[in-house]
C-alpha atoms as a PDB file:
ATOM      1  CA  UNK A   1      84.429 175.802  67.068  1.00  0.00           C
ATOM      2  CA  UNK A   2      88.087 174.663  67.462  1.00  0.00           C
ATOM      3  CA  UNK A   3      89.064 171.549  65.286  1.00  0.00           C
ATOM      4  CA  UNK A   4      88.464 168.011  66.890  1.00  0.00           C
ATOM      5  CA  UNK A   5      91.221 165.599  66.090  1.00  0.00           C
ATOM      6  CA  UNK A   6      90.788 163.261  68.708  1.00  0.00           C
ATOM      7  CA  UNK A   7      88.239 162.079  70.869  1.00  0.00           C
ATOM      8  CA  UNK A   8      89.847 163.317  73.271  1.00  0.00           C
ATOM      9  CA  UNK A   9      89.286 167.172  72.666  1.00  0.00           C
ATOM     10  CA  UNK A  10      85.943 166.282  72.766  1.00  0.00           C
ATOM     11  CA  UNK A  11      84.733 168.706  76.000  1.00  0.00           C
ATOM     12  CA  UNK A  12      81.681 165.921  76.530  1.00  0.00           C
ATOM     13  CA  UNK A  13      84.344 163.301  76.631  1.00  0.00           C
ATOM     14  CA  UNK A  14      86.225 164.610  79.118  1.00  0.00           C
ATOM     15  CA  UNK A  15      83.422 165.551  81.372  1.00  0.00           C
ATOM     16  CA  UNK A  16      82.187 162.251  80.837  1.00  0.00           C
ATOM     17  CA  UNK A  17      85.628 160.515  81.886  1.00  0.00           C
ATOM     18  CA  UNK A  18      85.338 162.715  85.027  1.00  0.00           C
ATOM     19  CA  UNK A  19      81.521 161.373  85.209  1.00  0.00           C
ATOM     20  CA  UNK A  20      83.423 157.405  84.739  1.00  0.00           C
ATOM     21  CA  UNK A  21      86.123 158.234  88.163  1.00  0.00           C
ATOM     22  CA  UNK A  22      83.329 159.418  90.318  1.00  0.00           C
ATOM     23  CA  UNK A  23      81.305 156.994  90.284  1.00  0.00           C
ATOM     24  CA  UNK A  24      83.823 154.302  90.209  1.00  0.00           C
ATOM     25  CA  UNK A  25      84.698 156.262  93.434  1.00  0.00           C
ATOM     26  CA  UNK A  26      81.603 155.777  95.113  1.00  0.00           C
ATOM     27  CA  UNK A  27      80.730 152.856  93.903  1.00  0.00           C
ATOM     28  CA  UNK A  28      83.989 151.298  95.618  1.00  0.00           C
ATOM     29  CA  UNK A  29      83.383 151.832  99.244  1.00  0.00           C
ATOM     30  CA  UNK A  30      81.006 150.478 102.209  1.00  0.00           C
ATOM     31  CA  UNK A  31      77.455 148.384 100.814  1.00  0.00           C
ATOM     32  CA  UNK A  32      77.835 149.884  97.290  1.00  0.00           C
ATOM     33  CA  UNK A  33      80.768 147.803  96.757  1.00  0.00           C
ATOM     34  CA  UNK A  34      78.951 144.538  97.823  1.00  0.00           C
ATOM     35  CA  UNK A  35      75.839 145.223  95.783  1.00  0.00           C
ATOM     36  CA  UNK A  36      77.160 143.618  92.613  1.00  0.00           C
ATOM     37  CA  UNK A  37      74.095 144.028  90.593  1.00  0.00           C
ATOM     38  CA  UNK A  38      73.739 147.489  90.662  1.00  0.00           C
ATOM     39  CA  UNK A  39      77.394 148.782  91.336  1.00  0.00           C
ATOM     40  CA  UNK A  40      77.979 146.796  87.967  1.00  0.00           C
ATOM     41  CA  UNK A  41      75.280 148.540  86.106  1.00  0.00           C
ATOM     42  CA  UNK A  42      76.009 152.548  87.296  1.00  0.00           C
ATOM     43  CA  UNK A  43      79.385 151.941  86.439  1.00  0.00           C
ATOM     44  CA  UNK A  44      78.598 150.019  82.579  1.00  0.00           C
ATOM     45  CA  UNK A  45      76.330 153.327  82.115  1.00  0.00           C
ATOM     46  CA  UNK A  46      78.850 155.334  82.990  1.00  0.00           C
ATOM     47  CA  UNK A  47      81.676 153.878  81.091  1.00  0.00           C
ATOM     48  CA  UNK A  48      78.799 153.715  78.355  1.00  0.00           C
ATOM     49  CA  UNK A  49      78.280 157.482  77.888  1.00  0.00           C
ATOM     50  CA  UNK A  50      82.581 158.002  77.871  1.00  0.00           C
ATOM     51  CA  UNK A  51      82.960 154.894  74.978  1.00  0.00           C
ATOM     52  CA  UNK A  52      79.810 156.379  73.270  1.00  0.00           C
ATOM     53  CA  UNK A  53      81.549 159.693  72.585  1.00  0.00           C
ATOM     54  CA  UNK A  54      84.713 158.349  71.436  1.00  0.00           C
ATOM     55  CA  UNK A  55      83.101 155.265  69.151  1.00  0.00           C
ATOM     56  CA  UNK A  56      80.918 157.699  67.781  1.00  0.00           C
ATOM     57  CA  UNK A  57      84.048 160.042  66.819  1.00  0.00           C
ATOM     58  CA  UNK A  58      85.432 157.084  64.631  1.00  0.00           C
ATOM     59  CA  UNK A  59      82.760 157.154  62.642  1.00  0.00           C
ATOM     60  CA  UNK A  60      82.540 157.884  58.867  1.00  0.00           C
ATOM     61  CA  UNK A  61      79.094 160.642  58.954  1.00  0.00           C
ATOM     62  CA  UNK A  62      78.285 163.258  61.420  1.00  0.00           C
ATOM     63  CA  UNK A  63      75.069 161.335  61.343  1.00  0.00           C
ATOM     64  CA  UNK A  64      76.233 158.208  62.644  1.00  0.00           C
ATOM     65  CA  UNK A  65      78.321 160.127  65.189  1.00  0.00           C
ATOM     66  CA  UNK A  66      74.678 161.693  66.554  1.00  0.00           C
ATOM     67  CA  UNK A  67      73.450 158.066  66.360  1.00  0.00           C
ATOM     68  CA  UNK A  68      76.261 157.072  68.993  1.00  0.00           C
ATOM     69  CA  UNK A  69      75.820 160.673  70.769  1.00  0.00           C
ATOM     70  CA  UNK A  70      72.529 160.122  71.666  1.00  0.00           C
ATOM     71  CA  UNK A  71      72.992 156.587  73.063  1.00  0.00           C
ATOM     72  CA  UNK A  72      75.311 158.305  75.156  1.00  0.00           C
ATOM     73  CA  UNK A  73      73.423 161.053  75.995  1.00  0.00           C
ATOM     74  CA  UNK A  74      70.845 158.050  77.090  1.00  0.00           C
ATOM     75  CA  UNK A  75      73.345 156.626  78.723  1.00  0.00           C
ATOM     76  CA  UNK A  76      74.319 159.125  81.298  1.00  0.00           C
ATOM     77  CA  UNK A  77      70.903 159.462  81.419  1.00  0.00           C
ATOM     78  CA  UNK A  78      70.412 155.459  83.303  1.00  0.00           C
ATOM     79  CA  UNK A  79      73.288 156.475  85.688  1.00  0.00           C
ATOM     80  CA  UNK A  80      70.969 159.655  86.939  1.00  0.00           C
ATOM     81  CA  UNK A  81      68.037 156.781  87.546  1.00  0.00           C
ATOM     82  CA  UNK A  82      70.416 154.363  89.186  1.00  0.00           C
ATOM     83  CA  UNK A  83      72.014 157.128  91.401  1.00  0.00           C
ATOM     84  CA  UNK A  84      68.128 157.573  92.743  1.00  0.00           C
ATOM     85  CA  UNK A  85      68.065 154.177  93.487  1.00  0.00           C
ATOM     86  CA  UNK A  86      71.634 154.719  95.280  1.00  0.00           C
ATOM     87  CA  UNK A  87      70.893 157.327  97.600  1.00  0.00           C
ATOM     88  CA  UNK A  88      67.176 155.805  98.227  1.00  0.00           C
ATOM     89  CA  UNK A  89      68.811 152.150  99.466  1.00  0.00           C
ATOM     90  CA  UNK A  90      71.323 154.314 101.573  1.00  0.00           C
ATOM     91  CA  UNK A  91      74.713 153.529  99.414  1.00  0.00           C
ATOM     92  CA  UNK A  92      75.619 157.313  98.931  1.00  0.00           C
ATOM     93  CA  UNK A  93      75.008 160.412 100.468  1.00  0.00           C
ATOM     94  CA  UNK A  94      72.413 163.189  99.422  1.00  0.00           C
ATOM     95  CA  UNK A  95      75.655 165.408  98.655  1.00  0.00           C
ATOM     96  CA  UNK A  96      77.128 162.677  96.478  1.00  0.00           C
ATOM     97  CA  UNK A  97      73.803 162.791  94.963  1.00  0.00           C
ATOM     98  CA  UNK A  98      73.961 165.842  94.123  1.00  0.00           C
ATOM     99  CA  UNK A  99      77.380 166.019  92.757  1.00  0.00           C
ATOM    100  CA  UNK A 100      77.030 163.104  90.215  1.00  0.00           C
ATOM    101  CA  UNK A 101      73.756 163.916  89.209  1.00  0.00           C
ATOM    102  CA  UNK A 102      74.860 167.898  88.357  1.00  0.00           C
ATOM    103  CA  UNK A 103      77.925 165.782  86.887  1.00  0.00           C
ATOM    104  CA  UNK A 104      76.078 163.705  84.695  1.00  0.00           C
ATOM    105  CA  UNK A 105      73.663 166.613  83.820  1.00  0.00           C
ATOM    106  CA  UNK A 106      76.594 168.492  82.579  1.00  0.00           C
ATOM    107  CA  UNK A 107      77.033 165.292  80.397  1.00  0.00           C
ATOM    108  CA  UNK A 108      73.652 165.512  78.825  1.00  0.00           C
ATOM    109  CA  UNK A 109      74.132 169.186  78.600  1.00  0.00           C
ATOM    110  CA  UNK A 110      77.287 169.003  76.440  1.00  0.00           C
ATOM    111  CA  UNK A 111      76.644 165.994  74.461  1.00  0.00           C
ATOM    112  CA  UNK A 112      72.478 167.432  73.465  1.00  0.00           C
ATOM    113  CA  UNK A 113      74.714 170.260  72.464  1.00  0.00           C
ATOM    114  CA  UNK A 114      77.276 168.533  70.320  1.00  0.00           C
ATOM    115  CA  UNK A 115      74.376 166.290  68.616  1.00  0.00           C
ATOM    116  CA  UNK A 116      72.302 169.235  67.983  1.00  0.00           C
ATOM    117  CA  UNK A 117      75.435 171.168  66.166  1.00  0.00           C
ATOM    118  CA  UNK A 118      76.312 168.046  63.728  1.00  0.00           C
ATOM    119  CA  UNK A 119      72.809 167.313  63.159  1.00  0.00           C
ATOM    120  CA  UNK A 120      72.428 171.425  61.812  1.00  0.00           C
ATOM    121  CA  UNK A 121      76.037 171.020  60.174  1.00  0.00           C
ATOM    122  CA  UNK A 122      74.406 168.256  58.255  1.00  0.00           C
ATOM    123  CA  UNK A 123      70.908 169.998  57.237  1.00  0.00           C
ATOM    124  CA  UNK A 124      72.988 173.068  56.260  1.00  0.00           C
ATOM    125  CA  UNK A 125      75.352 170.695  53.962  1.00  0.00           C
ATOM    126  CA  UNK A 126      71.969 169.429  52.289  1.00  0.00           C
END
């Protein structure tokens, strides 16, 4: 594994950021935009998962930085629910759907990964 040193090598980061523009994106255009509530809460997921990664970085143990991983992981999580909720009340499209939720999957997938590998790093250091 190459060295990290800065959040932003972190792969999950970056697909997360991606994850952060797209549904800013969608979230800016036609009713989406005037549905406060829930425009405000995809988008606080979303930015969630991102400043999850990179908090988590700063910290001190590899076992706080799965602590933060996995609210993040829970976090991309919520913006798969609300996206449900966004195609079912008509606000995106079943293609943007299916674009941001593969998106956020890849999210999940990368971050499960990352928390998985510091959680053995730290069992193997015990």
């Amino acid at each position: 594994m190459a060295t990290i040193r800065r959040f932003e090598d972190i792969q999950a980061w970056e697909k997360a950021r991606q994850l952060v523009r797209e549904v800013y994106r969608v979230s800016a255009v036609g009713k989406f935009q005037r549905d406060y509530g829930l425009r405000d809460q995809i988008c606080r997921a979303a930015v969630s998962s991102m400043s999850n990664i990179a908090e988590g970085f700063a910290r001190k143990t590899g076992r706080e930085f799965a602590r933060f991983l996995d609210v993040a992981r829970g976090s991309a999580i919520e913006v798969q629910s609300l996206l449900y909720v966004s195609l079912d009340v008509g606000y995106i499209s079943a293609d943007e759907f299916k674009i941001l939720h593969e998106l956020a999957d890849e999210v999940i997938s990368l971050v499960s990964g990352f928390t998985t590998y510091l959680r053995r790093l730290r069992a193997e250091r015990q």
